[in-house]
C-alpha atoms as a PDB file:
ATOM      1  CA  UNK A   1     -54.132 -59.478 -42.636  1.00  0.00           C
ATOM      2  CA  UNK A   2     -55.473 -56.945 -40.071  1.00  0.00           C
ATOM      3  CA  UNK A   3     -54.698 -53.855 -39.193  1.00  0.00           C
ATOM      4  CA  UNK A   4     -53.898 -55.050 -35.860  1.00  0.00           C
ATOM      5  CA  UNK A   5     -51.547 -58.177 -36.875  1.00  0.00           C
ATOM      6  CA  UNK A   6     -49.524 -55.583 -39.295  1.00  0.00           C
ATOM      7  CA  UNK A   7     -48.864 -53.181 -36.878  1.00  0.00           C
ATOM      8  CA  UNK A   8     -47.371 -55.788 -34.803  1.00  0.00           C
ATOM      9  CA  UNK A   9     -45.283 -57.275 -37.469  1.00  0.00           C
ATOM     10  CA  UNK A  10     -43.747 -53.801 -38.341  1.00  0.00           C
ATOM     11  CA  UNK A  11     -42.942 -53.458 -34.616  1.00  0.00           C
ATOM     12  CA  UNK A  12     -40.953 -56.962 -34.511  1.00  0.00           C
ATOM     13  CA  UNK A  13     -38.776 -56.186 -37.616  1.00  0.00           C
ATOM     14  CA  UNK A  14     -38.087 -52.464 -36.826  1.00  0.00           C
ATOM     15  CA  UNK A  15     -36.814 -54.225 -33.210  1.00  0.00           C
ATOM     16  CA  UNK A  16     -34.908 -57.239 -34.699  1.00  0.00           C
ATOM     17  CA  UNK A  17     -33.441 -53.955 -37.117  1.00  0.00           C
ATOM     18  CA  UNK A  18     -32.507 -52.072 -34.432  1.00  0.00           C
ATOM     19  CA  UNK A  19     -31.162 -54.787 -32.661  1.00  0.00           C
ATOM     20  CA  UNK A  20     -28.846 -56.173 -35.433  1.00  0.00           C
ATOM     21  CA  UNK A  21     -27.769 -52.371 -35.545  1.00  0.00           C
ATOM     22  CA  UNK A  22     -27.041 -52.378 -31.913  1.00  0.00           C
ATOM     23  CA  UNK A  23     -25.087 -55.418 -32.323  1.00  0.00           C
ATOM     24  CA  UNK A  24     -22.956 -53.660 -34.883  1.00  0.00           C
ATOM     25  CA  UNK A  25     -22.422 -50.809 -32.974  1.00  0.00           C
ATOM     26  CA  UNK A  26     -20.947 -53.359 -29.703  1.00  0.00           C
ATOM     27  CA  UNK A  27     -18.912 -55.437 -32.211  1.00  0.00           C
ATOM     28  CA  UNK A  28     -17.434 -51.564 -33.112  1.00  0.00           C
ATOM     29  CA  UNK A  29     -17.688 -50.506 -29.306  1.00  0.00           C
ATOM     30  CA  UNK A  30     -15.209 -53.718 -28.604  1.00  0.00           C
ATOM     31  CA  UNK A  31     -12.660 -53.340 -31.023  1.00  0.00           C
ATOM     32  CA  UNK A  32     -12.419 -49.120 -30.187  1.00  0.00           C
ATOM     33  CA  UNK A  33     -11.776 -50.358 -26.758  1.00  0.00           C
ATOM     34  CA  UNK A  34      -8.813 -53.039 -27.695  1.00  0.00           C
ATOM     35  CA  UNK A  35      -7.694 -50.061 -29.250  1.00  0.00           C
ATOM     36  CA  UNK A  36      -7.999 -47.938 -26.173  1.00  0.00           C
ATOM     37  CA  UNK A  37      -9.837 -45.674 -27.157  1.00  0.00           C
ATOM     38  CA  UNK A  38     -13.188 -44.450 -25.011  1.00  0.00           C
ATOM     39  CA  UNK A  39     -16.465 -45.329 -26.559  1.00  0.00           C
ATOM     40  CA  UNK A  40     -20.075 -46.339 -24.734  1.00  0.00           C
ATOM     41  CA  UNK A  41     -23.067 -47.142 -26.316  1.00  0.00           C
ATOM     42  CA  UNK A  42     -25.903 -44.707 -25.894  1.00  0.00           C
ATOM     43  CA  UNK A  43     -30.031 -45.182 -26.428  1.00  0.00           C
ATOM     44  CA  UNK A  44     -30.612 -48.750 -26.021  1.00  0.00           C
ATOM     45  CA  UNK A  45     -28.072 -49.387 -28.401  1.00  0.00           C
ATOM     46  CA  UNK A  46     -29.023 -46.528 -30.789  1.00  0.00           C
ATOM     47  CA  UNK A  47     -26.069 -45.147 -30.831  1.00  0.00           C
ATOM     48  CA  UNK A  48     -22.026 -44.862 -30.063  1.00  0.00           C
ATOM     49  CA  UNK A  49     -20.333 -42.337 -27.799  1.00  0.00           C
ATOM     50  CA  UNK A  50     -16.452 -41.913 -28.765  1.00  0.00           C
ATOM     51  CA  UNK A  51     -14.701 -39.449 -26.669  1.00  0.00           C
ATOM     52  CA  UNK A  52     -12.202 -37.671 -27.717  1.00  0.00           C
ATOM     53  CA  UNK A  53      -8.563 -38.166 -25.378  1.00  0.00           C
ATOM     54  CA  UNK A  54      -8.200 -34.334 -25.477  1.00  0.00           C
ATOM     55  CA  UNK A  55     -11.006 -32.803 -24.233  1.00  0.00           C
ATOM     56  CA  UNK A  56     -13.783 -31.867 -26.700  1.00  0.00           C
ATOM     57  CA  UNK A  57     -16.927 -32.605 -27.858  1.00  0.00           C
ATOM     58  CA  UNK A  58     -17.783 -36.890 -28.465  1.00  0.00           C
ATOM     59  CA  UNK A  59     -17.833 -38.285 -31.557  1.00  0.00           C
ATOM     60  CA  UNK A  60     -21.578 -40.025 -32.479  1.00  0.00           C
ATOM     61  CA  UNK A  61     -21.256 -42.893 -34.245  1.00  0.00           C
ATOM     62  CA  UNK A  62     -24.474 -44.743 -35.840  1.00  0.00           C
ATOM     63  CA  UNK A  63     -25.507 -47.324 -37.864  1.00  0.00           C
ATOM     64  CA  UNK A  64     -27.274 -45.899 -41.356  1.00  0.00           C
ATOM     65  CA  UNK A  65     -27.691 -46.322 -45.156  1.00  0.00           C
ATOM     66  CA  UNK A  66     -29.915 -49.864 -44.117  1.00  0.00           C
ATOM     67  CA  UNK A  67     -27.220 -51.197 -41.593  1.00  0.00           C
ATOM     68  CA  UNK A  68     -24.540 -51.156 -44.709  1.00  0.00           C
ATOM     69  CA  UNK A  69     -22.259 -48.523 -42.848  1.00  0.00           C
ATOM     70  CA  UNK A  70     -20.836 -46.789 -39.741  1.00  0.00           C
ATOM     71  CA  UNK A  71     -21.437 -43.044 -40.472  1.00  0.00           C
ATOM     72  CA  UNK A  72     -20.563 -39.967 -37.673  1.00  0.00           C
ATOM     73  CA  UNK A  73     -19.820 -36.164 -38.540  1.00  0.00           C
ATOM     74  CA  UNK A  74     -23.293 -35.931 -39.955  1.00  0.00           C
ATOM     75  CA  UNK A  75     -22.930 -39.342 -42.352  1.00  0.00           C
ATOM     76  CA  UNK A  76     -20.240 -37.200 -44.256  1.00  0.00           C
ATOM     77  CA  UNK A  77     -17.910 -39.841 -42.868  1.00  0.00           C
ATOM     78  CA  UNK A  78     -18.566 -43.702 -42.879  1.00  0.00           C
ATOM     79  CA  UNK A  79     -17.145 -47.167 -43.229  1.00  0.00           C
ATOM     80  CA  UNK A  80     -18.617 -50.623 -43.784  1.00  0.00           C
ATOM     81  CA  UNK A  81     -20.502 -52.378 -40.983  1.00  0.00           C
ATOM     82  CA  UNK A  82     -19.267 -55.580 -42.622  1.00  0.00           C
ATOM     83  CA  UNK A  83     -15.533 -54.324 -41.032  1.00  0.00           C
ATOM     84  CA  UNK A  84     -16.010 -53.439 -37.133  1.00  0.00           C
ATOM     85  CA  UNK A  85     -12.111 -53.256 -36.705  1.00  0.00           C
ATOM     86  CA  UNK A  86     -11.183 -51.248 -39.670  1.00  0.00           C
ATOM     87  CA  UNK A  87     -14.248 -48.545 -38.511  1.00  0.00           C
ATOM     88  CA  UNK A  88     -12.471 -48.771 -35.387  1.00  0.00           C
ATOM     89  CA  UNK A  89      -9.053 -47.779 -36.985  1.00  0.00           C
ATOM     90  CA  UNK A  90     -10.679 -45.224 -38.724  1.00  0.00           C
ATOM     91  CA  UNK A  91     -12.658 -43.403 -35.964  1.00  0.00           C
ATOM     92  CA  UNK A  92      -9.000 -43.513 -33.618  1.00  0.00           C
ATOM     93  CA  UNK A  93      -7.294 -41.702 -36.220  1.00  0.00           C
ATOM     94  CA  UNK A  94     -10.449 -39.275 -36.581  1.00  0.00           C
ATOM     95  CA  UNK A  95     -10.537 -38.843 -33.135  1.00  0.00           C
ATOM     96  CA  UNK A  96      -6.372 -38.473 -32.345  1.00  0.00           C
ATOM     97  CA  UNK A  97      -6.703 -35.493 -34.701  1.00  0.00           C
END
């Protein structure tokens, strides 16, 4: 295979990865809103913006570890992208604190 036909393979599976990780991030996005809580995706879906309801910095939430988990505060916290409304529950609590 050329150089020319790899490159363009590694660009169509690092954008069908970023877009399954975008996907995560709206399946999150939805359930912190049925939860009411204030969250908007950032960077062409690079990223998750939860505000805080008292005012304070946002929360950044991301997809890492190879899509396997929902990680903010510096990946020191995280939950499984496999469970979009128990991430949700988590970050609200984070959040309300």
């Amino acid at each position: 295979m050329n150089s020319i036909t790899q490159a363009a393979l590694n660009g169509f599976s690092q954008s069908r990865e970023s877009r399954e990780e975008g996907d995560m991030l709206v399946r999150l996005r939805d359930r912190l809103t049925d939860l009411g809580v204030n969250a908007e995706l950032r960077d062409n879906n690079s990223a998750l913006m939860v505000h805080k309801p008292e005012p304070g910095m946002p929360v950044w939430v991301f997809v890492g570890y190879g899509g396997a988990y929902y990680s903010w505060q510096n990946a020191e916290r995280r939950h499984p992208t496999s469970d979009p409304a128990g991430a949700a529950n988590v970050l609200a609590e984070y959040i309300a604190r």
